[in-house]
Structures are given as structure tokens and as C-alpha cells.
Protein backbone atom coordinates (compact mmCIF):
# COMPACT_ATOMS: atom_id res chain seq x y z
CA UNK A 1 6.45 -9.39 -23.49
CA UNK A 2 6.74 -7.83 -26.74
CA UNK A 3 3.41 -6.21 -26.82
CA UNK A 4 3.87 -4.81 -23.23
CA UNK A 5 5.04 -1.03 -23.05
CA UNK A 6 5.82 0.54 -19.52
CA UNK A 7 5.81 4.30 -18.48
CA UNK A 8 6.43 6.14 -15.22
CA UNK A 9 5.66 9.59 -14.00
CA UNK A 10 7.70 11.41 -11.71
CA UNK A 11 6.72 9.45 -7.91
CA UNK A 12 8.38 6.50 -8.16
CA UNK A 13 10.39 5.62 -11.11
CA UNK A 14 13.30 3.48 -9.41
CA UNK A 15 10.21 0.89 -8.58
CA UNK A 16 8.80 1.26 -11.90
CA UNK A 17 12.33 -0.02 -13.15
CA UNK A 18 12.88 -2.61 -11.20
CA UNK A 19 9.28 -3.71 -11.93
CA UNK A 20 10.68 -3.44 -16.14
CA UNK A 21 13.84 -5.50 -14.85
CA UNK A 22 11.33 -8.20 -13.55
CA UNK A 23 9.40 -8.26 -16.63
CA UNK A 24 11.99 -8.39 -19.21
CA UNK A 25 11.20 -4.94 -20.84
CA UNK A 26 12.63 -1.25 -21.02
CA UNK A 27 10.96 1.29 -19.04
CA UNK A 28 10.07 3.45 -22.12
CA UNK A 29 10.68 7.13 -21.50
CA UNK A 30 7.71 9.67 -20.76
CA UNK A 31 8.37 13.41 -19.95
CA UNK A 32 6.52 15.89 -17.99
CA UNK A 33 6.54 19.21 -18.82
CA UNK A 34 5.39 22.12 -16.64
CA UNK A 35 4.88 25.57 -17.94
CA UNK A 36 5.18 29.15 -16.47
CA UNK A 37 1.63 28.48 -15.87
CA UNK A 38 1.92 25.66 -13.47
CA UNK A 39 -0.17 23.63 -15.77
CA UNK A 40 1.40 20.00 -16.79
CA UNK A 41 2.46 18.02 -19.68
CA UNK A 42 2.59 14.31 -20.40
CA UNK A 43 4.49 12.96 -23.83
CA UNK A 44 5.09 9.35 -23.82
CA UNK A 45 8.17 8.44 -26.29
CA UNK A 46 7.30 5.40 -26.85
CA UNK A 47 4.97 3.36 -29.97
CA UNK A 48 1.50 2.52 -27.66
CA UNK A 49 -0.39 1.36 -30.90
CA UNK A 50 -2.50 -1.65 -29.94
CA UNK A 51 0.26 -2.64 -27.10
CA UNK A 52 -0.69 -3.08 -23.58
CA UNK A 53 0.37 0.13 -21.69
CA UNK A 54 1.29 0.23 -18.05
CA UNK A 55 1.56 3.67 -15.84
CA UNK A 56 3.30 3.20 -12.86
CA UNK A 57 2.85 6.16 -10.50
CA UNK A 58 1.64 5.75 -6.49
CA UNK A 59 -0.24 8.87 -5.44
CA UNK A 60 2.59 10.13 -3.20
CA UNK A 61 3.38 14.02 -1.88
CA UNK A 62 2.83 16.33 -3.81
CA UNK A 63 -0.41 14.18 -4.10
CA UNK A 64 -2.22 16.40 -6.46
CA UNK A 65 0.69 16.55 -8.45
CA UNK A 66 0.90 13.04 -9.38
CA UNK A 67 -2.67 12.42 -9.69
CA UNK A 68 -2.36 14.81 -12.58
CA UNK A 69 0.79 13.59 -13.97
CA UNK A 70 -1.55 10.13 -13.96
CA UNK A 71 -4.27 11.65 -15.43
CA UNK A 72 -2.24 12.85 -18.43
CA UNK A 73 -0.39 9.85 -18.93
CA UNK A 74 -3.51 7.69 -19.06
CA UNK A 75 -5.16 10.87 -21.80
CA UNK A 76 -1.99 10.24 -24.00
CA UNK A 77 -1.89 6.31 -24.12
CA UNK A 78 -5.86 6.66 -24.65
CA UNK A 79 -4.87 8.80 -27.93
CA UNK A 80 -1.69 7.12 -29.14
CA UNK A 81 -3.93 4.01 -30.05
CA UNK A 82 -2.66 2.21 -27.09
CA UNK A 83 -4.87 -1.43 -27.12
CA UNK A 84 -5.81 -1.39 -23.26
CA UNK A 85 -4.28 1.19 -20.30
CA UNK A 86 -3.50 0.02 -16.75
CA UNK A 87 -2.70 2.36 -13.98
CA UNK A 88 -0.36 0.16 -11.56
CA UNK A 89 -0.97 2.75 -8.26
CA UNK A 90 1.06 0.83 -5.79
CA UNK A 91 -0.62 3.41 -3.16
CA UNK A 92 -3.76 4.74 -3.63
CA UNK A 93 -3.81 8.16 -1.40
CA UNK A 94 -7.52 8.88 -1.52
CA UNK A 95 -8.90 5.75 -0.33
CA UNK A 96 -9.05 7.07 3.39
CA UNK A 97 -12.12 8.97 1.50
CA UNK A 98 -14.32 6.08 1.51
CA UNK A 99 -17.32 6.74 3.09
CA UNK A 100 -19.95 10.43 4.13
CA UNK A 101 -19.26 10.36 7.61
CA UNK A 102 -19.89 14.29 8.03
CA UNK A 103 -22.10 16.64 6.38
CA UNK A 104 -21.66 17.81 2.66
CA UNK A 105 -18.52 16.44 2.72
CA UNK A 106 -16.50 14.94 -0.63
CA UNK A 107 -15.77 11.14 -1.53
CA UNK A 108 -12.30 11.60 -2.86
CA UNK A 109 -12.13 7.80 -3.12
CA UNK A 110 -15.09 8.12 -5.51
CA UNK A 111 -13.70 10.75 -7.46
CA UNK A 112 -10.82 10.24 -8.25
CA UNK A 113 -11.56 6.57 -9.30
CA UNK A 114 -14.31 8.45 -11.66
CA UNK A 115 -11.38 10.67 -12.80
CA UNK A 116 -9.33 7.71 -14.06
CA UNK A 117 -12.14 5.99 -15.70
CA UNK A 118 -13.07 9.06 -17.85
CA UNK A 119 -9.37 9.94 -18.41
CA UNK A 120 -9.86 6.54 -20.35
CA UNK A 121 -7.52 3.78 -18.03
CA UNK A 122 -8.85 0.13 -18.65
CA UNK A 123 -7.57 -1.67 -15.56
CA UNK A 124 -6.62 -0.51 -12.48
CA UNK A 125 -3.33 -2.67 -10.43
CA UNK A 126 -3.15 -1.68 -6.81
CA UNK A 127 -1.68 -2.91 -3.45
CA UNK A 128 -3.49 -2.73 0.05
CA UNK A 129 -5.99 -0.44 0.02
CA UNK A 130 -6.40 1.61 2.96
CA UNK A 131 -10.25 0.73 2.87
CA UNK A 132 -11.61 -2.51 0.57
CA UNK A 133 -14.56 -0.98 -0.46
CA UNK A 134 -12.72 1.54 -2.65
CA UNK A 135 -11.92 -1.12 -4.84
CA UNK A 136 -16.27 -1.39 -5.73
CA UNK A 137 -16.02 2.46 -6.40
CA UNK A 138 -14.29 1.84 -9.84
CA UNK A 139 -16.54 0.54 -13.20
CA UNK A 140 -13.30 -1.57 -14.60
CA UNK A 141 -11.23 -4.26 -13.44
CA UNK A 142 -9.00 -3.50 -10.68
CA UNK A 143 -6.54 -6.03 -9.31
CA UNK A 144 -5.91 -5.16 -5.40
CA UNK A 145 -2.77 -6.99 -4.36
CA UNK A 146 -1.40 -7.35 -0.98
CA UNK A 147 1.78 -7.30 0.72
CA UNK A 148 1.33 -9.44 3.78
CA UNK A 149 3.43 -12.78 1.98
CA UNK A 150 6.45 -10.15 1.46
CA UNK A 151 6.09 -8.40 4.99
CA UNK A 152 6.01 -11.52 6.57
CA UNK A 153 8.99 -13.37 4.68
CA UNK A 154 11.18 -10.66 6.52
CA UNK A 155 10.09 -12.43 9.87
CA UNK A 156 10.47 -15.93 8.98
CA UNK A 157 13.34 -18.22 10.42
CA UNK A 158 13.77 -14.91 13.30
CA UNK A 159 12.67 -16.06 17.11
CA UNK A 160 9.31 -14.96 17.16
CA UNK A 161 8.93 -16.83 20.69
CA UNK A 162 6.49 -14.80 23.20
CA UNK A 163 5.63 -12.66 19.84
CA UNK A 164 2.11 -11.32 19.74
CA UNK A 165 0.44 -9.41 16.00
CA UNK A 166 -0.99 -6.42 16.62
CA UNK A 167 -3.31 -4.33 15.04
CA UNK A 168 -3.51 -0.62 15.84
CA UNK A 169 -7.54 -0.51 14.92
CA UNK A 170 -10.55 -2.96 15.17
CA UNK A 171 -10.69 -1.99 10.93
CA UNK A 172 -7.56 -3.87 10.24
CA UNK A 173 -8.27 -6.51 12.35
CA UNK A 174 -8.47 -8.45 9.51
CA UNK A 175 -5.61 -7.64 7.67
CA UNK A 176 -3.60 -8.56 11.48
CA UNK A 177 -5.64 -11.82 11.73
CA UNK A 178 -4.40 -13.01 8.33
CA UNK A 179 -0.53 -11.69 9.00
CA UNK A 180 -0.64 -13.50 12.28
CA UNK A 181 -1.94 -17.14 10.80
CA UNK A 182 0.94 -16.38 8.40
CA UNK A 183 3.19 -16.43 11.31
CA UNK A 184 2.18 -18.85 13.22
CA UNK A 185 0.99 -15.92 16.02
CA UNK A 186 -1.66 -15.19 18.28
CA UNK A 187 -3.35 -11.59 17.83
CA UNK A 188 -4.77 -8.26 19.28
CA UNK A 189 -5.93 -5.17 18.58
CA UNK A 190 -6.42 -1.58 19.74
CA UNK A 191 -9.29 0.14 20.16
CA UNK A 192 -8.92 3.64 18.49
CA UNK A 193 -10.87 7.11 17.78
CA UNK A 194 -9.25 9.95 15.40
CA UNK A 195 -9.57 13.38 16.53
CA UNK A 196 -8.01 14.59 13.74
CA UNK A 197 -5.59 13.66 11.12
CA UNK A 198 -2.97 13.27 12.93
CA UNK A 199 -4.07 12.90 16.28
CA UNK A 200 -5.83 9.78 17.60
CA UNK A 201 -6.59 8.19 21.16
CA UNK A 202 -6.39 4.54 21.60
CA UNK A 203 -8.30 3.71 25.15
CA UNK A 204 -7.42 0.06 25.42
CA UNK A 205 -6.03 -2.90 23.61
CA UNK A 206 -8.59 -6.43 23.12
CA UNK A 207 -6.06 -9.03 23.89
CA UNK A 208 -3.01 -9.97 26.73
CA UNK A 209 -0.21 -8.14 25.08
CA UNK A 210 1.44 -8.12 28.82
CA UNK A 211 5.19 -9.32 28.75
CA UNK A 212 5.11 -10.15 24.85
CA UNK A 213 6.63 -8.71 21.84
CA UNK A 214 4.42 -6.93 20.06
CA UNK A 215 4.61 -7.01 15.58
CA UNK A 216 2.27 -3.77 14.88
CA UNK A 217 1.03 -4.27 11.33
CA UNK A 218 -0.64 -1.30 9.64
CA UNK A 219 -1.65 -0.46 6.21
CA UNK A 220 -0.10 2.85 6.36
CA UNK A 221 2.23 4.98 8.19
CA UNK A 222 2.03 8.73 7.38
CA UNK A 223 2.47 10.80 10.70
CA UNK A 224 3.03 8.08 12.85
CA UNK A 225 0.99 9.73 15.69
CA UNK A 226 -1.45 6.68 16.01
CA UNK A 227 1.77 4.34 16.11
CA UNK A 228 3.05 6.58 19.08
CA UNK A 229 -0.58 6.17 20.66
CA UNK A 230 -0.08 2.34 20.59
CA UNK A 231 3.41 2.28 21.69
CA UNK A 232 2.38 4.14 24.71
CA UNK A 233 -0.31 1.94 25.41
CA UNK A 234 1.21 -1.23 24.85
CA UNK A 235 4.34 0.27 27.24
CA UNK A 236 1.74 0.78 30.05
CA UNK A 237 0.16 -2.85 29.66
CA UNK A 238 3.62 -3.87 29.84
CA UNK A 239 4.86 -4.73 26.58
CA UNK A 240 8.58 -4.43 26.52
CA UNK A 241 9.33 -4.04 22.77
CA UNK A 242 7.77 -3.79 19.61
CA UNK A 243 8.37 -4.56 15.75
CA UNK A 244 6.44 -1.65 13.07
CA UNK A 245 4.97 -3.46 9.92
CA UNK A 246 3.51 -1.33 7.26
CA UNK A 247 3.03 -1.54 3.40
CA UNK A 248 2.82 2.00 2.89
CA UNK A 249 5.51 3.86 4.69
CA UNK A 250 4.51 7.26 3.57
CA UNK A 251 6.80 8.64 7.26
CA UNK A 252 5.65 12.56 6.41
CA UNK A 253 5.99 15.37 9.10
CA UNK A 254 7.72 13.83 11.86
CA UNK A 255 7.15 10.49 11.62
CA UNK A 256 11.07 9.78 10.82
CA UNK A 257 11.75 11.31 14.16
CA UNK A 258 9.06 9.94 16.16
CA UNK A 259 10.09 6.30 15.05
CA UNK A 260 13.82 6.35 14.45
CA UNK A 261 14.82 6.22 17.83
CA UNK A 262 11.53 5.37 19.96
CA UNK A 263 12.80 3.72 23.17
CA UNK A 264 10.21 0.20 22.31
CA UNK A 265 10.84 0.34 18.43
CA UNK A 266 13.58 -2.42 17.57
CA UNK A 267 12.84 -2.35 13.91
CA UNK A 268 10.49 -0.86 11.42
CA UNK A 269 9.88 -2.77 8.33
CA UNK A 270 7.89 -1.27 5.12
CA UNK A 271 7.72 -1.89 1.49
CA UNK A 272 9.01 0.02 -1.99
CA UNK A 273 5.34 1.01 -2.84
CA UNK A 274 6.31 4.75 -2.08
CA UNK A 275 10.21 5.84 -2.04
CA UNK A 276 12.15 5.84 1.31
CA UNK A 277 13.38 8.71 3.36
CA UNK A 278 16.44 8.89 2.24
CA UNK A 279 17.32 9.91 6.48
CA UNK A 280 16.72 6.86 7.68
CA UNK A 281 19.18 4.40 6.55
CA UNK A 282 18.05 1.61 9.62
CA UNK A 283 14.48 1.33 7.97
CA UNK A 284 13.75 -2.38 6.68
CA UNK A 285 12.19 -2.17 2.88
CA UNK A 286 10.73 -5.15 1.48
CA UNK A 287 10.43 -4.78 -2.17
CA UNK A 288 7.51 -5.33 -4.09
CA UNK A 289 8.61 -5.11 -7.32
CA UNK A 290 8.64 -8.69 -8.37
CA UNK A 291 4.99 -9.20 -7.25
CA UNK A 292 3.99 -6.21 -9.40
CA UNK A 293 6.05 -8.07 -12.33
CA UNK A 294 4.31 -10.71 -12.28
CA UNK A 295 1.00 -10.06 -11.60
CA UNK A 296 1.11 -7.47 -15.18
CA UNK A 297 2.59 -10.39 -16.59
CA UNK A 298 -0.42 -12.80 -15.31
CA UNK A 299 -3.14 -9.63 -16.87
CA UNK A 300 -0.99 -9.67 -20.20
CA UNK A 301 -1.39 -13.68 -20.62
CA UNK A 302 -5.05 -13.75 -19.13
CA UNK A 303 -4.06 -15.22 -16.25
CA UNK A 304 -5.33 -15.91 -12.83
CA UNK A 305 -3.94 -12.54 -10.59
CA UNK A 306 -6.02 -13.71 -7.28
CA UNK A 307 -3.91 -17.13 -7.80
CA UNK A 308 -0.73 -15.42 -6.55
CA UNK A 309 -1.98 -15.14 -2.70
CA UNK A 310 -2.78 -19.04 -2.35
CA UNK A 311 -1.21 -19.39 1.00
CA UNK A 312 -1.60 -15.58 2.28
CA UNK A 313 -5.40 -15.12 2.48
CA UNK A 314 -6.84 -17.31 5.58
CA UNK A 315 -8.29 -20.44 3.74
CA UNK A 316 -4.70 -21.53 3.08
CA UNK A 317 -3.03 -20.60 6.15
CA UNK A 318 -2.67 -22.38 8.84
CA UNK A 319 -5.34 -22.18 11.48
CA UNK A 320 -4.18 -19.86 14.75
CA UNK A 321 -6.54 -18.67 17.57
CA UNK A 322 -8.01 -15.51 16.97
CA UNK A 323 -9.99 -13.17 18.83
CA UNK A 324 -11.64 -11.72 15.55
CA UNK A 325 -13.04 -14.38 14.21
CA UNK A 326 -16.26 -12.52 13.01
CA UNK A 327 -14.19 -10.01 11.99
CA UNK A 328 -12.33 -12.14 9.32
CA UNK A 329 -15.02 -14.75 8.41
């Protein structure tokens, strides 16, 4: 691990050292500057000269803010000599921005992967991307990682009897079918429109969620107004209590109140990819430091980083009826 150098910006530098505690290594120091201006500074204080640097920042609030701070980071490794550059983004923010769905409007997803690129990063390391096509909008490597082993380890040996997955979308059905072969679970799904960004309607639910305890798995939590869609539906089909599963618990606005002390919410469970509220001292994190560890360690050796999630993706789990199976085939 010698040859391995790891910096942070300014979103999320307690993961970023626990990520250094998994891999052996300091987290070297980096320091951002900002002037009367509002413009920003990077200086990394740490040798990069033909070493393998790592930038661990998530694009978190203030988004823009961090994207930058990236941005820099990656321009100073890129001049310091550094041997090859990977951006570990445990959340990606802009891949919601995946596709023209309205006219003359941007493709932030694009962009900003276009941004890195020219910035000069050589690898991109990222966890559950809010849409998997965002991944073919970057021209380098990028390792997409999931959290659905971790999320479900937190449900294992509990009595998941009369238990039911649920996804809040017919997009993630995927993502919900795999989580519930993990657990052993049948699954269902909502069916949702967005009105706006943080208001959505969900009409119905594809599946018999009556009487059973629902596990809502999501991608991300921001708002939490298409949770509070669900929950209400799922009360009226008679669903008495329900389980909140997320990778990315962003919780902005008024999410913490919306979720903290909903009448059918008996836990919500998230991981470290973005910090925690620091008001909401019930909330289950999973961390996902270790997996971050060792999947840098696996690009450092030229190793196999798809090899970690034998057993998570559904040609290792075990079989379950689902009702998307042309969804996940």
C-alpha cells in the first residue's frame, strides 16, 4: 500500500478515514482555501509523484461546492506527477440528470462526468447510481459498487416472517428484486409519477402487500416526500408497518421530520456514503467503508472489483418468485 496516497475534500472526511483505517494508510492532508472572492483552492500536502491517488468526496449539499472542491483536487494530483487519479464519489448527485426528457434542457449527468475527465481523473469508484446508464456517460473506467450485501446484513438473523420488499418505483424494480432474493423475500412495487422534485403521486402498488411488513428499499432518500406517498399507500392497502432501506440517505428539508416519528416507520436503515443528521440519533447506518477499502485495494493490485458482489447480483442468489422478472433478466 505504499504507493497508494489518499485525500479528502471537505463532504465527507470521517468516511474517507475510516476508508485509510481499512487500507492501512494515512489520510494525507489536503486544504481548501476560499478567498474574499468566493473562488476555491485545492493544495494537497502530500508527495503524488507516480503514486496512485485517491479523492474521496460524495457530491453532497452544498453540491456545487464539492464538485469544485473535486475538480481542483483531481487538477492538482494531475500536476503533482501523480501516476493515475481516482475519484471515489460514494454519491454521485447528478445522475438523476440522465436522460432529455423536456425541451432544451441540460444533461448534468453528462457534464459533469465530462468535467472530471478533462479535469484529468483516470478512474472513477462509485456506489449505486441513481440511474445505470450514467455509468456509459464517462470515457474511463468507472467501478459502480453497490450496497445491497451491507443493507441486507442488517436484516439477517431478524424475523422477517410475513415480510414483503418493496420498491417505491417500477425503475428500481430491479435493484428490489435482487435485495429481496438476498433475503429470502417475495417483492412489489409502486407505481409512481413526479410532479415535481419533491412531490410525487404513487396510484397503486403491483403486488399483495395487504397484512405484510413492508422493507422499502430505495436508492436515495432526499425529501422523503415519495417515501410519505408510499407509506400512505401501503397504510390504505393495509400494510401495518414498514422498514426504510436506502444507500443514500441524503434526509434534506424535512425529511428528518417526516420520517423520525411516522406512525408505520419502525426503523430506517441507510449507509455512511453521505454524513448523518446529526438530529436523528435512532437512524440505522451501515457503513461502507470497508467495501470502499477493498475494492481501491483490488484497482491498486489489478484485481477483479466486479468479484466482490458474487452472491449479491441475481445469478448467485438464491432463486425467489418475482413479479419483475423481465424487469431484472
Amino acid at each position: 500500500m505504499r504507493d497508494i496516497v489518499v485525500f479528502s475534500g471537505s463532504a465527507h472526511r470521517g468516511l474517507a478515514r475510516q476508508i485509510c483505517q481499512g487500507l492501512g494508510v494515512p489520510l494525507s492532508a489536503a486544504q481548501v482555501t476560499r478567498f474574499s472572492n468566493d473562488c476555491l483552492q485545492v493544495q494537497l500536502h502530500a508527495n503524488c509523484r507516480q503514486r496512485d491517488v485517491y479523492l474521496v468526496q460524495p457530491l453532497v449539499p452544498p453540491t456545487q461546492d464539492m464538485l469544485m472542491e473535486l475538480l481542483l483536487m483531481i487538477d492538482a494530483a494531475r500536476r503533482a506527477s501523480a501516476a493515475q487519479i481516482t475519484a471515489v464519489i460514494p454519491h454521485f448527485a447528478y445522475a438523476r440528470s440522465d436522460k432529455k426528457d423536456a425541451s432544451r434542457i441540460s444533461l448534468g449527468g453528462r457534464l459533469v462526468a465530462d468535467m472530471l475527465v478533462a479535469a484529468g481523473v483516470d478512474r472513477v469508484l462509485t456506489m449505486t447510481l441513481h440511474a445505470p446508464q450514467v455509468h456509459g456517460f464517462f470515457s474511463v473506467p468507472v467501478d459502480h459498487l453497490t450496497a445491497l450485501g451491507v443493507l441486507a446484513e442488517h436484516f439477517r438473523g431478524t424475523d422477517l416472517t410475513n415480510s414483503i420488499v418493496i420498491s417505491p418505483d417500477l425503475g428500481n424494480a430491479k435493484e428490489a428484486t435482487q435485495f429481496s432474493r438476498l433475503l429470502g423475500l417475495p417483492v412489489a412495487a409502486g407505481s409512481k409519477q413526479r410532479k415535481a422534485d419533491d412531490r410525487v403521486v404513487i396510484d397503486s402498488i403491483v403486488g399483495d402487500v395487504a397484512g405484510k411488513r413492508a422493507i422499502i428499499l430505495d436508492d436515495e432518500i432526499a425529501t422523503g416526500g415519495s417515501m410519505i406517498e408510499l407509506l400512505d399507500k401501503l397504510a390504505e392497502l393495509g400494510c401495518p408497518e414498514a422498514a426504510v432501506v436506502c444507500t443514500h440517505g441524503l434526509f434534506a428539508g424535512k425529511a428528518v421530520e417526516r420520517l423520525r416519528n411516522h406512525p408505520l416507520i419502525t426503523q430506517v436503515v441507510t449507509t455512511d456514503t453521505v454524513p448523518a443528521p446529526s438530529d436523528w440519533p435512532d437512524l440505522q447506518v451501515r457503513s461502507v467503508a470497508e467495501l470502499f477499502a477493498v475494492a481501491i485495494e483490488r484497482i491498486h493490485a489489478g484485481e477483479s472489483v466486479s468479484s466482490l458482489f458474487d452472491g449479491v447480483d441475481p445469478t448467485h442468489a438464491p432463486p425467489q418468485p418475482s413479479l419483475f422478472e423481465d424487469v431484472s433478466a
